[in-house]
Protein backbone atom coordinates (compact mmCIF):
# COMPACT_ATOMS: atom_id res chain seq x y z
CA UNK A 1 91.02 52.11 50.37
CA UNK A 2 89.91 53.93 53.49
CA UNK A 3 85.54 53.74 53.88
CA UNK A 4 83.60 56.74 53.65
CA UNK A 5 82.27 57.81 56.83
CA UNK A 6 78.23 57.23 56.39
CA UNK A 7 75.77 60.02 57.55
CA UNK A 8 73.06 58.79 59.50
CA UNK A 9 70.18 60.83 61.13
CA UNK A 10 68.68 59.22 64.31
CA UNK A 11 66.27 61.27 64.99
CA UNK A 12 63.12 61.11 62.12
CA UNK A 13 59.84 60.92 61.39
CA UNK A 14 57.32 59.53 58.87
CA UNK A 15 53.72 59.83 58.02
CA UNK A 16 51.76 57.30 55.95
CA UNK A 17 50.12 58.64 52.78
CA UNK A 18 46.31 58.94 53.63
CA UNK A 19 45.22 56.11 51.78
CA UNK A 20 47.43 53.86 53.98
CA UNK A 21 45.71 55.11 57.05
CA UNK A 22 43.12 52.38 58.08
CA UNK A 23 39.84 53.71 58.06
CA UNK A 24 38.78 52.96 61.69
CA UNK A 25 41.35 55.34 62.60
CA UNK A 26 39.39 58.59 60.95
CA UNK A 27 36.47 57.23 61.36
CA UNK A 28 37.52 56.74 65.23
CA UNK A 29 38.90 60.28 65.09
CA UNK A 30 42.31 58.83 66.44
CA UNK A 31 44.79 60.15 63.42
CA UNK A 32 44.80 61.04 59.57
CA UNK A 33 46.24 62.99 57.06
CA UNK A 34 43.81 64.72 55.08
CA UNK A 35 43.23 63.78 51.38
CA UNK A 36 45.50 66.87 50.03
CA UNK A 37 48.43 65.86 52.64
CA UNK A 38 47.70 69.48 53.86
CA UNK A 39 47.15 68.40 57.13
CA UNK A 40 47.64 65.63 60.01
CA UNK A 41 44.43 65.37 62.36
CA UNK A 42 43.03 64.13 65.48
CA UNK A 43 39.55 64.62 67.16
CA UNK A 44 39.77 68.23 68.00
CA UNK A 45 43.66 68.83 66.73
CA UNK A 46 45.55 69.35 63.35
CA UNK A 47 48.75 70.48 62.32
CA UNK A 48 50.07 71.63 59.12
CA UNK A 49 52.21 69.16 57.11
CA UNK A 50 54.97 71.37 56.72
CA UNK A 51 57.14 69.87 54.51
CA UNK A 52 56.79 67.41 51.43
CA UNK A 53 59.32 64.74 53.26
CA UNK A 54 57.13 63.94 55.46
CA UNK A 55 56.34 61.50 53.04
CA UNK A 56 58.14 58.26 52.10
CA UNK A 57 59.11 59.08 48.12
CA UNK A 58 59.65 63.13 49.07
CA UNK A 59 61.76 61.72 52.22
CA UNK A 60 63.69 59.73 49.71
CA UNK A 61 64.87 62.42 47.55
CA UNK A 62 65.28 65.30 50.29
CA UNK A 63 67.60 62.73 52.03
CA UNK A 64 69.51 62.20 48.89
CA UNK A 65 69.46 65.90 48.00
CA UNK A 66 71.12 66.03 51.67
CA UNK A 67 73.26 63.33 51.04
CA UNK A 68 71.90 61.53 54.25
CA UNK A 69 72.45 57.90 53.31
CA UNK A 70 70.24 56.44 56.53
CA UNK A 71 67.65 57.55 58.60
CA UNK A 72 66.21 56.08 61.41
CA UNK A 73 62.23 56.72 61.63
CA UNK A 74 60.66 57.02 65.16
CA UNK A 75 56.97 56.21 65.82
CA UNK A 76 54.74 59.49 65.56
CA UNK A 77 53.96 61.18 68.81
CA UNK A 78 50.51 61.23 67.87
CA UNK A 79 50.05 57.49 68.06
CA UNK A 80 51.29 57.03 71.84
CA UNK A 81 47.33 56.28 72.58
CA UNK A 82 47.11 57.90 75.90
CA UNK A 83 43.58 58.09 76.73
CA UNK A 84 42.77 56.02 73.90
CA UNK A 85 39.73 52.84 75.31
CA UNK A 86 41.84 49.72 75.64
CA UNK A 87 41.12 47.92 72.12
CA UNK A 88 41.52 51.64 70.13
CA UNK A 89 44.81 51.84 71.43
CA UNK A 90 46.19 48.37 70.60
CA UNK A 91 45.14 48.65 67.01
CA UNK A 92 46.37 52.11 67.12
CA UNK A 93 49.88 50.88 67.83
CA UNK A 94 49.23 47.62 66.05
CA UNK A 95 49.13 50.10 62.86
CA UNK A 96 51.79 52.31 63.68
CA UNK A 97 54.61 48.94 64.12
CA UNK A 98 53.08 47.36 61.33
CA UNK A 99 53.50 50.55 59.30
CA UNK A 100 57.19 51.09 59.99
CA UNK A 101 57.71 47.43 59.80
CA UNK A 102 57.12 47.54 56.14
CA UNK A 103 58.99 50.80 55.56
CA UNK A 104 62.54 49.46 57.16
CA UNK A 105 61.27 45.95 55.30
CA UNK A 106 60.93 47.68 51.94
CA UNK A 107 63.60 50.01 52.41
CA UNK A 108 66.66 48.27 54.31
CA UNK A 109 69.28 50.58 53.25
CA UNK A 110 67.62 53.47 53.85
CA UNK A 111 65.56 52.94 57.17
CA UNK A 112 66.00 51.69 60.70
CA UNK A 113 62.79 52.20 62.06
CA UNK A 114 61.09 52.06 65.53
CA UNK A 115 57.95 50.51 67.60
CA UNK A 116 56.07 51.79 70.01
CA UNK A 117 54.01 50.05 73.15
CA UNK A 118 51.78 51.39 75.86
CA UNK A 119 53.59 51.48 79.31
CA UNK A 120 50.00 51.60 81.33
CA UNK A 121 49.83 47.64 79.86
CA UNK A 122 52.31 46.19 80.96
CA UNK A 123 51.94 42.93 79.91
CA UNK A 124 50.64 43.55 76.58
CA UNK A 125 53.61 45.70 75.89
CA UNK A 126 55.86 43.03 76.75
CA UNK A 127 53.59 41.09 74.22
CA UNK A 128 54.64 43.47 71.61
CA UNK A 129 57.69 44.08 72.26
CA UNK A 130 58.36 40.00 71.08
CA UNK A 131 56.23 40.46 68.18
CA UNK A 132 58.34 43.46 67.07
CA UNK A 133 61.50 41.84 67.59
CA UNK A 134 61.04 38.42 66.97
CA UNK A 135 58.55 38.69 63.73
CA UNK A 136 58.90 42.06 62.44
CA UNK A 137 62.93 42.05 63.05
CA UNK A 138 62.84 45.35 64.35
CA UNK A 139 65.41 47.02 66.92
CA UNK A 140 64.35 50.28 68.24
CA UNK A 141 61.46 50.83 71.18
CA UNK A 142 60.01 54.36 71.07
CA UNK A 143 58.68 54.88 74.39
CA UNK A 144 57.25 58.11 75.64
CA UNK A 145 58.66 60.30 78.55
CA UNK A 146 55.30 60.33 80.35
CA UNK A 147 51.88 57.83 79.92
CA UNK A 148 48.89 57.66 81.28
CA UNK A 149 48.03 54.47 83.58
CA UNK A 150 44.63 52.48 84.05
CA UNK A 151 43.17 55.00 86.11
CA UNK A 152 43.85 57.93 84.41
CA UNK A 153 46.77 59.30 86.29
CA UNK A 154 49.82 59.90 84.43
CA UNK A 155 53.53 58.94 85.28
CA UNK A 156 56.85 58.56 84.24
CA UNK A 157 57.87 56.20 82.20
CA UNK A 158 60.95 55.50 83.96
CA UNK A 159 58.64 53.90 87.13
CA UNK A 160 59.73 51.15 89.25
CA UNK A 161 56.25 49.29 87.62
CA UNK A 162 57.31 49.53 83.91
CA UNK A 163 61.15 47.45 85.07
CA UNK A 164 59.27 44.52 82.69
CA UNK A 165 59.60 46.30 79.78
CA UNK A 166 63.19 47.35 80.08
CA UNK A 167 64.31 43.56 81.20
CA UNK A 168 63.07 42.35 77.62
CA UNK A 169 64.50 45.60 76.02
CA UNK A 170 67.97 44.54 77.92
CA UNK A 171 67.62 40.80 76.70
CA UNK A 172 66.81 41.80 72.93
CA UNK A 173 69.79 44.21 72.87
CA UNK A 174 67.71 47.30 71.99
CA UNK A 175 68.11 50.49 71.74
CA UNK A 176 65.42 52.38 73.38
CA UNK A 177 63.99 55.95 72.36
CA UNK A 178 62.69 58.04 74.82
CA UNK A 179 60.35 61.25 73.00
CA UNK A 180 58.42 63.73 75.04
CA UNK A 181 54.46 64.37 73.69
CA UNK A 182 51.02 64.88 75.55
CA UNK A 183 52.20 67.70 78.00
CA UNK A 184 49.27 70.06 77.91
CA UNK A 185 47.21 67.20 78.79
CA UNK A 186 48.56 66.96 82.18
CA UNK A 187 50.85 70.32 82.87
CA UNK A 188 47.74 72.58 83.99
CA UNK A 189 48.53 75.36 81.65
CA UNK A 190 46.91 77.27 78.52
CA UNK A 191 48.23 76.03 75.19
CA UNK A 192 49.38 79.41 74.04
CA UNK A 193 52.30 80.49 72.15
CA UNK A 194 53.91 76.56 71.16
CA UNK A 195 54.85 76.35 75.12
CA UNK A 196 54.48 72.76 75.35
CA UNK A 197 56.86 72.36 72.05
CA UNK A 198 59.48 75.37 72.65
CA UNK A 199 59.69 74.62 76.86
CA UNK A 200 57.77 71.76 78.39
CA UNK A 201 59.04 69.07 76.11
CA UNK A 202 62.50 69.48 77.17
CA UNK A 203 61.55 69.86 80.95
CA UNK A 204 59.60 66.29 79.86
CA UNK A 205 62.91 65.36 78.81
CA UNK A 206 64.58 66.30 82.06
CA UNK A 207 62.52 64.19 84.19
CA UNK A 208 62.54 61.01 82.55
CA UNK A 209 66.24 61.55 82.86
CA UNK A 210 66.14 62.28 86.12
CA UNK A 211 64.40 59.29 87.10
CA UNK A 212 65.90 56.28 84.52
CA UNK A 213 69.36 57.67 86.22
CA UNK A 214 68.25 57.94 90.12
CA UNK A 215 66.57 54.23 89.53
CA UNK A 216 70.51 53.31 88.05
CA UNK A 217 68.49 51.67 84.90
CA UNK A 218 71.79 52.55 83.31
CA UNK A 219 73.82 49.34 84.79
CA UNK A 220 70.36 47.76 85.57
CA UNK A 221 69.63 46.30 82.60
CA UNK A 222 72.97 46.50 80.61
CA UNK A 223 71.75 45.06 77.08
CA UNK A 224 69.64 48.85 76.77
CA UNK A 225 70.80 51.85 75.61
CA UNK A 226 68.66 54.99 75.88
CA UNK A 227 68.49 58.32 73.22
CA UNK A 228 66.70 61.24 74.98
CA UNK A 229 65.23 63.42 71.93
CA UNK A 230 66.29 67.00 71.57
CA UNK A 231 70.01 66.88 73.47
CA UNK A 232 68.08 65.86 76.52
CA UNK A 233 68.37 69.78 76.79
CA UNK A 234 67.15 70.82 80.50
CA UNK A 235 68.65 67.59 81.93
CA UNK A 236 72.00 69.24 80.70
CA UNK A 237 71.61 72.69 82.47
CA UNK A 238 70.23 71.19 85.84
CA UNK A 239 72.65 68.21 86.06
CA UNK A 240 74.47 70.49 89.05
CA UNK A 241 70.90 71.32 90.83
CA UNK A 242 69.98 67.62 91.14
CA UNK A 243 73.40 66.96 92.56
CA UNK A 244 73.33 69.41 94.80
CA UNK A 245 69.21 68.15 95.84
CA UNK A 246 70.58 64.74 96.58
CA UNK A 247 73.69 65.43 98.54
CA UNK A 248 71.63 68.46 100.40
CA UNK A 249 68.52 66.02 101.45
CA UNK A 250 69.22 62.65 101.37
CA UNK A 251 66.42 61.41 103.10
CA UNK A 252 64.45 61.89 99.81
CA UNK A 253 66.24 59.58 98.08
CA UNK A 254 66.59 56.22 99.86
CA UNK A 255 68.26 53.53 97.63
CA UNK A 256 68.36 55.92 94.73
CA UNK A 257 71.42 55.85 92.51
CA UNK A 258 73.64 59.54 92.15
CA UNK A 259 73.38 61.40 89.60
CA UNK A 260 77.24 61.48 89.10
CA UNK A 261 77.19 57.76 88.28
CA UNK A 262 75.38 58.57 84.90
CA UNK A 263 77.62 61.05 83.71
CA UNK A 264 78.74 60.08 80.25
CA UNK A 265 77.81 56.45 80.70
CA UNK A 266 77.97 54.53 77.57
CA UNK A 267 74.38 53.68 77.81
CA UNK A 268 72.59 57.03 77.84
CA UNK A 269 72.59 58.75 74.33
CA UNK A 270 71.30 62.34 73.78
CA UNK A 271 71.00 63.91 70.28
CA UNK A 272 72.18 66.95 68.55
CA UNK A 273 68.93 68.65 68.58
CA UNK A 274 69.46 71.51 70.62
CA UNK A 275 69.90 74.34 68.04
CA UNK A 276 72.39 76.62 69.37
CA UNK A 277 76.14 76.17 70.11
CA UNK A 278 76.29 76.83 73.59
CA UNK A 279 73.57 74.36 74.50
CA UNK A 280 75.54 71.77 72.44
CA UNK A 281 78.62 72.90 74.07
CA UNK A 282 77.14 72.03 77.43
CA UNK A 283 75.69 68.67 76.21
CA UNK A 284 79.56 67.61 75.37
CA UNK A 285 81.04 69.17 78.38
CA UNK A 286 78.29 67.11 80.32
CA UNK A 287 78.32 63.85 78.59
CA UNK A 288 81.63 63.70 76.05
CA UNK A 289 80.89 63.60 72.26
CA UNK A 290 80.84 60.02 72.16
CA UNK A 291 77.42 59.92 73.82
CA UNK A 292 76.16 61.93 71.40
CA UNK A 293 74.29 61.09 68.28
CA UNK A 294 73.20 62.70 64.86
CA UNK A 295 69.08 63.89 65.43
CA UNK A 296 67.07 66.21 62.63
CA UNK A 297 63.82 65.39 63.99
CA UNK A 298 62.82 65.94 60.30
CA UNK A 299 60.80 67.04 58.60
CA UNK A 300 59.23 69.13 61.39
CA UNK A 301 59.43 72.66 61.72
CA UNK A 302 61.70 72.81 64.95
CA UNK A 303 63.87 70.12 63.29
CA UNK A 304 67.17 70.76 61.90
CA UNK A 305 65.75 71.66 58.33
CA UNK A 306 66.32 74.24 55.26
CA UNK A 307 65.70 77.06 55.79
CA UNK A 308 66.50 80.51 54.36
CA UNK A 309 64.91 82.56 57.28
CA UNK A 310 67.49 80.48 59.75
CA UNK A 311 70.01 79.97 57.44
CA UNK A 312 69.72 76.72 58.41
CA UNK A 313 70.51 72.96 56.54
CA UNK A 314 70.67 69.68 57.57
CA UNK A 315 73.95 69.04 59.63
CA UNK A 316 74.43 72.97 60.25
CA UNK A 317 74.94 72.72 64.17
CA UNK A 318 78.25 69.90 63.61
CA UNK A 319 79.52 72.59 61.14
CA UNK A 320 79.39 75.42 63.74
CA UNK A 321 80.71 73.32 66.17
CA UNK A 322 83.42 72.51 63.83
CA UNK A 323 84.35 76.31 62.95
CA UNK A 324 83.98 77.09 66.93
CA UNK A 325 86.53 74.37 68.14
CA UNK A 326 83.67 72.26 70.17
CA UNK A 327 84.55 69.37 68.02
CA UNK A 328 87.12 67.88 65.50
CA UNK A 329 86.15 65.96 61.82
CA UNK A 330 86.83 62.48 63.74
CA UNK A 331 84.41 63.72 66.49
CA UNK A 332 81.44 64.79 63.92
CA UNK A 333 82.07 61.88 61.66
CA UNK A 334 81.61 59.74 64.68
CA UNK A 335 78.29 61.72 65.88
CA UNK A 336 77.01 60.80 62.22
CA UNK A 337 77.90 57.48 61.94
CA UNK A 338 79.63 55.31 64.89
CA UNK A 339 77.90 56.84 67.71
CA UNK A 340 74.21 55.92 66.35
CA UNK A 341 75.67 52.47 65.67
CA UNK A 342 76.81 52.13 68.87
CA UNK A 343 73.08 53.02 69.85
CA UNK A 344 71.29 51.08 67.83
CA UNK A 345 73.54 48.02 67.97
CA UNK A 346 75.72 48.09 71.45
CA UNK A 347 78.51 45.15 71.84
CA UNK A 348 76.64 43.77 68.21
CA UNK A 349 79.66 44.52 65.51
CA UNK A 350 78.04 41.79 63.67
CA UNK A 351 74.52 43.47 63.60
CA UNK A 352 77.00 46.91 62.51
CA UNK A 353 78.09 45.62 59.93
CA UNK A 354 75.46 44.10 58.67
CA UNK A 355 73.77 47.44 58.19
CA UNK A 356 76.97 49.45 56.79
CA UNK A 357 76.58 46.64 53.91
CA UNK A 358 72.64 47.25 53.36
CA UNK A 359 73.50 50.63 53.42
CA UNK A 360 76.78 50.42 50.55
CA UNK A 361 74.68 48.47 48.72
């Protein structure tokens, strides 16, 4: 009897209920959800919760209302801890990986779920990373496109200085998540009109890319493989532009790596995320539907989520794509289900299956 194919989102998000929220983190101001789950706050910043599943029981039954049999839950942007004083931020993060620890503990067959270090430490982050891993059993790093360092100057996280981190990432087998966040707090522009969310995230996006793929991090460290959220969408569009930069001037890049040689590699993953046809078009032209891997970014309002005024549903851009000719059933079956195991897990068929069963179970 032939197995079902599974459906599993790699791109989501959870927030603790209020109550689970330490209280050193309100009374810090660093991030809570008000008592009415109305809203998610930080000193001088809230946003509307705007959907019910952004809450473990609701998630539960809007994933089984959208037959989505595993999800795997990233760290929340909001919990990076750039800028945070030293000891805030480790108990900050300490709270977050504890937090989805006990979710993908609890929950096995419905979560995979991610930790999240500070790059500007890099030694503590390294620290982490083996408490993550080696106690908490967990497989996925959320790291941020950008961070700020120990003096206040922010960088990629794809520097030369940060190679630490991705050595133990490579020797763990991980799969690594790379999530854009903070922009207007470096990109010298007025927060008007959701700019950061509908533009400079997905330029954030592009040069992360840029740089994990002129450093050749790719064949670096081999036992890594990197998701860019959102398709990776302006790293799809200006692939041709950097080419053309590094054949045109050379002299700027001195022992960098082409960016032809990252083309489709089998260690650079990009999500579905990209809303439109075209755009996902380009991302498979680009990178061939194997390197490409079911993301919802649930329950968020720019995620792939209900809605009447979009006429949109969970899985609606694979459908289109289906009806347009962009991909075959064996192609979207494999963006749900073999491509995010392939993430997640690598050369690990063991570690595969091993999930499928918690899952069937």
């Amino acid at each position: 009897m032939k197995k079902r194919k599974l459906r599993i989102n790699g791109h989501s998000h959870l927030l603790p209920y209020p109550e689970e929220i330490p209280q050193f983190m309100k009374d810090k101001e660093i991030f809570w959800v008000d008592e009415d789950r109305k809203f998610m706050l930080q000193k001088d910043w809230s946003r509307p919760v705007t959907d019910s599943s952004f809450f473990l029981d609701e998630k539960l039954e809007w994933m089984e209302r959208f037959k989505i049999d595993h999800a795997v839950v990233l760290n929340l942007s909001q919990l990076y801890g750039n800028g945070l004083r030293v000891e805030e931020m480790k108990q900050a993060l300490r709270f977050q990986n504890d937090f989805n620890a006990r979710i993908q503990h609890e929950n096995p067959s419905k979560f995979t779920c991610g930790f999240v270090v500070h790059p500007g430490f890099v030694r503590g982050a390294c620290w982490e990373i083996e408490r993550c891993v080696e106690e908490l059993g967990m497989r996925l790093l959320c790291l941020p496109t950008h961070y700020m360092d120990t003096i206040g100057t922010w960088r990629c996280i794809f520097d030369e200085e940060n190679e630490p981190i991705f050595e133990l990432a490579s020797k763990y087998n991980l799969a690594v998540e790379i999530h854009p966040y903070d922009g207007e707090k470096f990109i010298k522009l007025e927060n008007t009109s959701w700019r950061f969310h509908l533009i400079w995230m997905l330029a954030q996006c592009a040069d992360a890319y840029h740089f994990l793929t002129l450093n050749g991090y790719q064949d670096k460290f081999p036992g890594m493989r990197v998701c860019f959220a959102h398709g990776g969408q302006l790293a799809q569009i200006n692939l041709g532009r950097r080419i053309q930069g590094f054949d045109g001037r050379p002299d700027l890049f001195e022992g960098k790596t082409h960016p032809r040689k990252a083309v489709g590699h089998k260690n650079i993953f990009f999500d579905t995320l990209v809303h439109d046809t075209g755009s996902l078009g380009l991302l498979l032209d680009n990178q061939g539907s194997k390197q490409v891997l079911m993301g919802l970014d649930d329950p968020y309002p720019l995620g792939e989520m209900e809605s009447e005024i979009q006429s949109s549903y969970p899985g609606k851009i694979l459908d289109l794509a289906k009806e347009r000719g962009l991909l075959n059933q064996d192609e979207c079956d494999a963006i749900w289900e073999d491509n995010v195991l392939q993430w997640l897990y690598g050369d690990d068929e063991k570690g595969k299956q091993e999930l499928i069963s918690k899952i069937l179970s």
